[in-house]
Protein backbone atom coordinates (compact mmCIF):
# COMPACT_ATOMS: atom_id res chain seq x y z
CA UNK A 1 107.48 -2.42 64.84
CA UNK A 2 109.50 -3.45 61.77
CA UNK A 3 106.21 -3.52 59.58
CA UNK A 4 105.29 0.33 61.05
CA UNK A 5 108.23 1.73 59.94
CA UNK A 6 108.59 0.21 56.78
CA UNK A 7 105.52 1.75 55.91
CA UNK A 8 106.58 5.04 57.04
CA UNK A 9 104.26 7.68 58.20
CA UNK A 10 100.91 7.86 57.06
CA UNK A 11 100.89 10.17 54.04
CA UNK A 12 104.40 10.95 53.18
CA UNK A 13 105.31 7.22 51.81
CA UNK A 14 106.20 9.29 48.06
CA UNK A 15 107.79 12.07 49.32
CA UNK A 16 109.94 10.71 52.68
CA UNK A 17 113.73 11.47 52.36
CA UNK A 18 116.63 9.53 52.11
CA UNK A 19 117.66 10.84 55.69
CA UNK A 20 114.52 9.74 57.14
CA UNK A 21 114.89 6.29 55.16
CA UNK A 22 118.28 5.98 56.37
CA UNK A 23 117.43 6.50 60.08
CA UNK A 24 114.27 4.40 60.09
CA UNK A 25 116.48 1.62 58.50
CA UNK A 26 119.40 2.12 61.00
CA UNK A 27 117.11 2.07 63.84
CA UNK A 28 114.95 -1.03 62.34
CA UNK A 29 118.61 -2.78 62.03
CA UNK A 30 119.54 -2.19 65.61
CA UNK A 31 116.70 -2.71 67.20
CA UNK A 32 116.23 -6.40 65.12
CA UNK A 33 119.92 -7.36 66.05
CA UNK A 34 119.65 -6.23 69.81
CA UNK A 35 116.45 -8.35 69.58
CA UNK A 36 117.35 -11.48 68.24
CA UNK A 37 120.50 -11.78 70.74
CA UNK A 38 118.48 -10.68 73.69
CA UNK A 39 115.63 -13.44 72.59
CA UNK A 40 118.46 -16.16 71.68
CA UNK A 41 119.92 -15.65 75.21
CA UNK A 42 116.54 -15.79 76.92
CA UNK A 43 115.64 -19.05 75.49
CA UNK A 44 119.03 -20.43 76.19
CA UNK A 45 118.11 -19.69 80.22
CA UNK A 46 114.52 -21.17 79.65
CA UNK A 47 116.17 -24.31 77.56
CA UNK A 48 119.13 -25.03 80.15
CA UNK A 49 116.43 -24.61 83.18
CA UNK A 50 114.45 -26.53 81.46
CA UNK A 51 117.16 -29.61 80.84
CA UNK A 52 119.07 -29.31 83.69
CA UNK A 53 116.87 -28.23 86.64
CA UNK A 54 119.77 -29.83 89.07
CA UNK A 55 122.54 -27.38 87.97
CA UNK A 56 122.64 -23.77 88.24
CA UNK A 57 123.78 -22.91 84.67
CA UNK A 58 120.83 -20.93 84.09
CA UNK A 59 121.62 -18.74 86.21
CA UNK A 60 124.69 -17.27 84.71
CA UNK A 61 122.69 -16.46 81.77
CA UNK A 62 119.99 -14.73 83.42
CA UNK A 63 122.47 -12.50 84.12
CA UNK A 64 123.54 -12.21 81.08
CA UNK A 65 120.14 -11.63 79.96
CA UNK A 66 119.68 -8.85 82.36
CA UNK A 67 123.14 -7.18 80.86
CA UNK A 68 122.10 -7.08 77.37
CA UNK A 69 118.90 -5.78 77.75
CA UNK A 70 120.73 -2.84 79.60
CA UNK A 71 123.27 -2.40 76.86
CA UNK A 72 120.49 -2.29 74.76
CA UNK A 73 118.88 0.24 75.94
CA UNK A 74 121.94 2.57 76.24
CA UNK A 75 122.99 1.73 73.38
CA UNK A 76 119.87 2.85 71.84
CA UNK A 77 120.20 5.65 73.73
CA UNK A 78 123.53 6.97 72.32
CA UNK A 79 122.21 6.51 68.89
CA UNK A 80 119.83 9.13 69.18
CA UNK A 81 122.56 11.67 68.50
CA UNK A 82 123.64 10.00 65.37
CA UNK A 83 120.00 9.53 64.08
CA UNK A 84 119.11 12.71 64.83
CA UNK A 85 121.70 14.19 63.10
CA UNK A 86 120.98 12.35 60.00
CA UNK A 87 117.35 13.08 59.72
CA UNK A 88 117.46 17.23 60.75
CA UNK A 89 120.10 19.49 58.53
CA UNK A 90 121.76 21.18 61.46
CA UNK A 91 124.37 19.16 63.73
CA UNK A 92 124.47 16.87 66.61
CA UNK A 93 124.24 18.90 69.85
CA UNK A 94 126.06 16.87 72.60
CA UNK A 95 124.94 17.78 76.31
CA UNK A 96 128.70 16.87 77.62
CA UNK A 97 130.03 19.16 75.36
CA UNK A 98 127.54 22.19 76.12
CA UNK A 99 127.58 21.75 80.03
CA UNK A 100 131.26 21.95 79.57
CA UNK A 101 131.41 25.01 77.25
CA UNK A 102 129.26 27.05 79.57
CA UNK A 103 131.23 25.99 82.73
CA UNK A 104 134.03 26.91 81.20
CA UNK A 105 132.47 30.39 80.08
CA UNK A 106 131.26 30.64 83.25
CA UNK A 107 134.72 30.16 85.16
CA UNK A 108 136.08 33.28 83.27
C-alpha cells in the first residue's frame, strides 16, 4: 500500500499538491505505525504460545491484539476529518456538530 501511494495517482505524479502529499504521507505514517505494533503484538502471542504452551500468557495478548486492531480502525476513522480537511479548501464538517445545530434549530 505504501509503494501505491508513493507513486500517487496515475497521471498527476508532476502536478499533485502539497495537500494531497501531505495527506497521503500522514495516512502512509499511520497506517505503517498502527501496523508494525499490531504485527509486533501478534507475533509476541504466536512466540509465547509457541514457548510456553503450558501457561496461558498468550492469552492476555490476544486480547490485546484484538484491542489494537480496534483502536486502529477508529482511529483511522477519526482521521478522516483531519485528512479531508487538508486535501479539499473548504472546512471539516463534523456530523456531531451538525445533528446538534439542527436539533437545536429545530427545538425553537
Amino acid at each position: 500500500m505504501v509503494y501505491y501511494c508513493r507513486l500517487g495517482p496515475i497521471g498527476l505524479q508532476t502536478n499533485r499538491s502539497s495537500k494531497l502529499d501531505y495527506a497521503l504521507n500522514s495516512l502512509m505514517t499511520y497506517s505503517i505505525h498502527s501496523g508494525l505494533i499490531t504485527s509486533a503484538v501478534s507475533l509476541g502471542v504466536a512466540v509465547t504460545y509457541a514457548c510456553l504452551k503450558d501457561n496461558l500468557v498468550y492469552v492476555g495478548l490476544a486480547a490485546i491484539v484484538s484491542k489494537l486492531y480496534s483502536n486502529s480502525l477508529l482511529g483511522m476513522l477519526n482521521a478522516r476529518i483531519h485528512l479531508r480537511s487538508m486535501v479539499y479548501d473548504g472546512p471539516a464538517v463534523n456530523v456531531n456538530e451538525a445533528l446538534s445545530e439542527s436539533s437545536d434549530s429545530a427545538a425553537v
